[in-house]
Protein backbone atom coordinates (compact mmCIF):
# COMPACT_ATOMS: atom_id res chain seq x y z
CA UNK A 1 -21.13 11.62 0.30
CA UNK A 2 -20.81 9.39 2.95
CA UNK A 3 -18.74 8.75 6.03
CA UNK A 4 -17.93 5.28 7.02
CA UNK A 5 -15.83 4.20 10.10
CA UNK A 6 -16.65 0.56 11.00
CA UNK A 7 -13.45 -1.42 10.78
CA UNK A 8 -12.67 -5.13 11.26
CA UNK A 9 -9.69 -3.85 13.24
CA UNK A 10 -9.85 -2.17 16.72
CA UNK A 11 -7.81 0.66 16.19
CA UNK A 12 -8.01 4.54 16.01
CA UNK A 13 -7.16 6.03 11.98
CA UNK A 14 -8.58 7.80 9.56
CA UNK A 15 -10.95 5.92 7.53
CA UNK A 16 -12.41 7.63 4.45
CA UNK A 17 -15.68 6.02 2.24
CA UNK A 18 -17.05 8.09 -0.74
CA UNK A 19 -20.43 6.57 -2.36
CA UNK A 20 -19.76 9.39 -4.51
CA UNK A 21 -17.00 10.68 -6.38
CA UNK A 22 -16.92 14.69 -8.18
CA UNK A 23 -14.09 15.55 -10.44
CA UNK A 24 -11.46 17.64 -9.05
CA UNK A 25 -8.53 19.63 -10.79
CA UNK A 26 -5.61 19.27 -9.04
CA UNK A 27 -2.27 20.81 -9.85
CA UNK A 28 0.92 18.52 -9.49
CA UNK A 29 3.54 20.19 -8.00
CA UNK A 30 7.46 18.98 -8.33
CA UNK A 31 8.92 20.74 -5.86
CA UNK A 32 9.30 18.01 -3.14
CA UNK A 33 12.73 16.49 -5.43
CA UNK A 34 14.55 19.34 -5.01
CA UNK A 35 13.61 19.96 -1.33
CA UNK A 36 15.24 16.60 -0.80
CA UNK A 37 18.16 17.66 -2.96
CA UNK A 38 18.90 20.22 -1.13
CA UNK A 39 18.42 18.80 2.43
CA UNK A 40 20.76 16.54 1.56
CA UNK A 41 23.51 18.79 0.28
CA UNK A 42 23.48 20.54 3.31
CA UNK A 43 23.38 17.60 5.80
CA UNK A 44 26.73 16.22 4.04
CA UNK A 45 27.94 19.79 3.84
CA UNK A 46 27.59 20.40 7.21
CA UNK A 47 29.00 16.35 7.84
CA UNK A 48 25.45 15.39 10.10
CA UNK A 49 26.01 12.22 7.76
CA UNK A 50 28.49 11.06 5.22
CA UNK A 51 28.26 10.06 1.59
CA UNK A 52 28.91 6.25 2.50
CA UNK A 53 26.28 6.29 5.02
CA UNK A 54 23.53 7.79 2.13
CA UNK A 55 24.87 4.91 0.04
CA UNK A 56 24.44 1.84 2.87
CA UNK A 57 20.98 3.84 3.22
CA UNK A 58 19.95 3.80 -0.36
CA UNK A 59 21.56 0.21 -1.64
CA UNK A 60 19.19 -0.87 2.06
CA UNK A 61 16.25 0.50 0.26
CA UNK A 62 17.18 -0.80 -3.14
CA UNK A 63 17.76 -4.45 -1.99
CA UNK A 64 14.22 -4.65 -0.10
CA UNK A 65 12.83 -7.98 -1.19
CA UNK A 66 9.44 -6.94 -2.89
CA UNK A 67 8.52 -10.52 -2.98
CA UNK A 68 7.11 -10.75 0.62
CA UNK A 69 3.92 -9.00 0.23
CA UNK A 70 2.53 -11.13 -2.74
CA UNK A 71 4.02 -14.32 -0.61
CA UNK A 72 1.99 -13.43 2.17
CA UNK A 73 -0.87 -12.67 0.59
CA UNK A 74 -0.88 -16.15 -1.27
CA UNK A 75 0.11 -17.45 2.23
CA UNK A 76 -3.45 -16.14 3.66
CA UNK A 77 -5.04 -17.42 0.68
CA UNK A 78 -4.46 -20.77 1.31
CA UNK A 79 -3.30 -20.78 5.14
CA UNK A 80 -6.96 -19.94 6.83
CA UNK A 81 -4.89 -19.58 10.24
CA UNK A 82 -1.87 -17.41 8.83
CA UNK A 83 -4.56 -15.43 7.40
CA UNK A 84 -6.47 -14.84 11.37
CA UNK A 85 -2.64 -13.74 12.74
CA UNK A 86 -2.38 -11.82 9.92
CA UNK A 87 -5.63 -10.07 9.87
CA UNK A 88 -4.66 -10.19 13.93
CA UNK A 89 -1.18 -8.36 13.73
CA UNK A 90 0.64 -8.40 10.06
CA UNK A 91 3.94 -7.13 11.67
CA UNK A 92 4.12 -9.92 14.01
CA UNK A 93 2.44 -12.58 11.52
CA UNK A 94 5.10 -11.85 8.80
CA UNK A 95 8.23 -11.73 10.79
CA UNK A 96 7.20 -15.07 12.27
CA UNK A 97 6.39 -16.49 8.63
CA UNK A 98 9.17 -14.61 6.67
CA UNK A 99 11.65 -13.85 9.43
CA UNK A 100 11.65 -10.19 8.56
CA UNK A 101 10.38 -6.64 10.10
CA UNK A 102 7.83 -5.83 7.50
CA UNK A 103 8.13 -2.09 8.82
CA UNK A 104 8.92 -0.26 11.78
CA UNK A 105 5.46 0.59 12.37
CA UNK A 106 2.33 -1.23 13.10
CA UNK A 107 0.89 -2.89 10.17
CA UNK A 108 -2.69 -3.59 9.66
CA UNK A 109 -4.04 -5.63 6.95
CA UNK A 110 -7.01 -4.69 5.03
CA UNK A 111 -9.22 -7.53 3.82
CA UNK A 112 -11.20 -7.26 0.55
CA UNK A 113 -14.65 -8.38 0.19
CA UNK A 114 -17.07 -9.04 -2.17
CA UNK A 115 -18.87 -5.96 -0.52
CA UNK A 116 -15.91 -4.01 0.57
CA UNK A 117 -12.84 -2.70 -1.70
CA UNK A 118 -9.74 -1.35 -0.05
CA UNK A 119 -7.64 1.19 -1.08
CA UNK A 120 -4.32 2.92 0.86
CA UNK A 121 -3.38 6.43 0.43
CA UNK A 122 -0.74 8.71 2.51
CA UNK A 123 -1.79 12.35 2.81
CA UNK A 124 1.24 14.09 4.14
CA UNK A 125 4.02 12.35 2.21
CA UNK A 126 4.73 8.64 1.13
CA UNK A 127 4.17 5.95 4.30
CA UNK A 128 4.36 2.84 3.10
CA UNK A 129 5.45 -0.26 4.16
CA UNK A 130 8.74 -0.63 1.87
CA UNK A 131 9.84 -3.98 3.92
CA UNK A 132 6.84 -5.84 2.15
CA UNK A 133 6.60 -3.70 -1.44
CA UNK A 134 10.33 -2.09 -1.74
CA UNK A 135 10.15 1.62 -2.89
CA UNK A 136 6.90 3.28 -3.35
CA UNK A 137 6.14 4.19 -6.72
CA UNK A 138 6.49 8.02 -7.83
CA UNK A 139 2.88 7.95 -8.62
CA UNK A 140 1.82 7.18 -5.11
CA UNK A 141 3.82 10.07 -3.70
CA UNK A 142 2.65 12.36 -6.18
CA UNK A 143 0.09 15.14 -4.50
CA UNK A 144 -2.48 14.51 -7.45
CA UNK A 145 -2.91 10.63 -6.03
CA UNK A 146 -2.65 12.01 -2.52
CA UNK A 147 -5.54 14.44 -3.13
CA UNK A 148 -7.69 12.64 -5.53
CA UNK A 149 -7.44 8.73 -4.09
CA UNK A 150 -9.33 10.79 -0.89
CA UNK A 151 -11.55 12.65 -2.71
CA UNK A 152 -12.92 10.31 -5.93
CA UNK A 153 -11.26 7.10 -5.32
CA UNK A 154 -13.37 5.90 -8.07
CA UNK A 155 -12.12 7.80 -10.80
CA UNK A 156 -9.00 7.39 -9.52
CA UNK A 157 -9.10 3.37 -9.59
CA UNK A 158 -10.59 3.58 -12.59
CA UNK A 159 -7.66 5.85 -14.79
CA UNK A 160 -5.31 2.68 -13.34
CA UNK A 161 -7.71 0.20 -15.12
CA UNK A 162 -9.31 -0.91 -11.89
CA UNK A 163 -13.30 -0.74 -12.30
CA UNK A 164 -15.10 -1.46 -8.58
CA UNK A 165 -18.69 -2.19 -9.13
CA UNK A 166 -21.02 0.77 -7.67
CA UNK A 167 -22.50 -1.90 -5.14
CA UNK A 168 -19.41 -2.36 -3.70
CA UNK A 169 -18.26 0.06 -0.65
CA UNK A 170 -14.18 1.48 -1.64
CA UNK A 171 -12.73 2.85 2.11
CA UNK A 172 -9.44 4.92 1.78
CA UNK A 173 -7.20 4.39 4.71
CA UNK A 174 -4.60 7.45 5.56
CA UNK A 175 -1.35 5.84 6.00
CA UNK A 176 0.90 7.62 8.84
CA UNK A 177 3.93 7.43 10.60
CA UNK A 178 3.12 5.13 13.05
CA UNK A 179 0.37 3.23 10.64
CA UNK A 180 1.34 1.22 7.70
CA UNK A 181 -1.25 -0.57 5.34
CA UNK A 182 -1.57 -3.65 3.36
CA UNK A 183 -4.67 -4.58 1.28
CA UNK A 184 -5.87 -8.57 1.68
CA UNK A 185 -7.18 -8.45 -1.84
CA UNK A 186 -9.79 -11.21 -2.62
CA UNK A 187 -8.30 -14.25 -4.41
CA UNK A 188 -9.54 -14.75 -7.95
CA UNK A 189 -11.75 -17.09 -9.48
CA UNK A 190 -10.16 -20.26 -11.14
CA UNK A 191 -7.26 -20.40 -8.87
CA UNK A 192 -8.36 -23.11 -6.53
CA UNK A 193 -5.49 -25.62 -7.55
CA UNK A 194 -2.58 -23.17 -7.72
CA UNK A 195 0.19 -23.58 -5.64
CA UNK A 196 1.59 -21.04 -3.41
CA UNK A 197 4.29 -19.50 -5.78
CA UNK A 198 1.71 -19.09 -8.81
CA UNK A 199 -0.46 -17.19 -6.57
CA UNK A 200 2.23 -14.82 -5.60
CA UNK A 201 2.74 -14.04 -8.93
CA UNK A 202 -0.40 -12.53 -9.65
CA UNK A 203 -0.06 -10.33 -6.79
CA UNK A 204 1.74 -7.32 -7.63
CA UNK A 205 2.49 -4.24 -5.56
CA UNK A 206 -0.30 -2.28 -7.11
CA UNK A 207 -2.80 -5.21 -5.62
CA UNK A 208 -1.38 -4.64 -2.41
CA UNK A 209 -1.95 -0.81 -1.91
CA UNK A 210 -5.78 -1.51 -3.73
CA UNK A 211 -5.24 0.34 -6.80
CA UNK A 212 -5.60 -2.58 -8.90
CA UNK A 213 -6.39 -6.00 -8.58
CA UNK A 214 -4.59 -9.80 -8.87
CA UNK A 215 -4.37 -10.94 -12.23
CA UNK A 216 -4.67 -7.34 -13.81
CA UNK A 217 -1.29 -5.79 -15.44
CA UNK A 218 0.34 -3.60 -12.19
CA UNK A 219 -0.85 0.33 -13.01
CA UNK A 220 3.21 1.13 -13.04
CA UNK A 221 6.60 -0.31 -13.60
């Protein structure tokens, strides 16, 4: 096993790269749900927040236009200098492209390679940048992905239908509260004349967290 930490970016996070990948059994808990079941109960009970506010909160969330991620990313593709700002500062790059706040913390971008293969993981709970993606998916909050994309991102990749060549170097990155991630991935073959909008479309959300790649069927609904 190896430990990687060069990184196109200047900044301090955890950075994890495995040339090697061992099976691990880990055991999926469900227990998180009705933690958040029950902290809510108690902060309406006790009236810290009322049921209209959770509502405004959750139709927020559900209204999230998914669409920006895959927009940027086709964007970079053809757009050499979006893709530098991007690359640069994605928060800033996107709200001056798209007019939005991609998330409330700092967003780096993570380019693909032909040598290097991305993937984005968060440890403690779910960060992710829902401004670009909308929800994450249950999968990527589930421990199992939380443990295993660390420990044999490989495998992992690979159960999704993504297959990264052994030649080619995957680096985790640990999402946090104050770090978001979104994977550059690299633009496919035979797409040279496509316009903006058909490029998008091959990007999915899966493509943009690493665990599969444009073109390929998303590994979720």
């Amino acid at each position: 096993m190896s430990h990687d930490h060069d990184h196109t970016h200047d900044v301090d996070h955890p950075v994890y790269t495995y040339a090697d990948d061992s099976p691990r059994d880990v055991v999926e808990t469900d227990h998180y749900p009705l933690m958040v079941e029950a902290l809510r109960e108690l902060l309406l009970e006790r009236e810290i927040i009322q049921p209209r506010d959770l509502r405004e909160a959750l139709e927020k969330f559900d209204n999230v236009d998914h669409t920006v991620g895959p927009r940027a990313v086709a964007k970079a593709w053809l757009d050499p200098k979006f893709k530098q700002r991007l690359l640069a500062d994605g928060r800033v790059a996107i709200r001056d492209a798209f007019q939005i706040e991609a998330c409330e913390a700092d967003l780096i971008v993570l380019e693909n390679t032909p040598d290097l293969h991305n993937l984005v993981v968060c440890t403690l709970c779910s960060c992710y940048p829902r401004g670009l993606m909308g929800q994450p998916p249950d999968w990527y909050k589930s421990k199992s992905y939380r443990s295993r994309a660390v420990h044999e991102p490989r495998q992992v990749m690979s159960e999704y239908g993504t297959e990264i060549p052994d030649d080619v170097t995957v680096r985790v990155h640990d999402s946090n509260a104050d770090m978001r991630f979104m994977v550059l991935p690299l633009r496919p073959d035979g797409t040279e004349d496509w316009s903006e909008e058909q490029l998008s479309e091959i990007v999915t959300r899966d493509c943009l967290v690493g665990i599969a790649l444009p073109g390929l069927a998303s590994a979720s609904q």
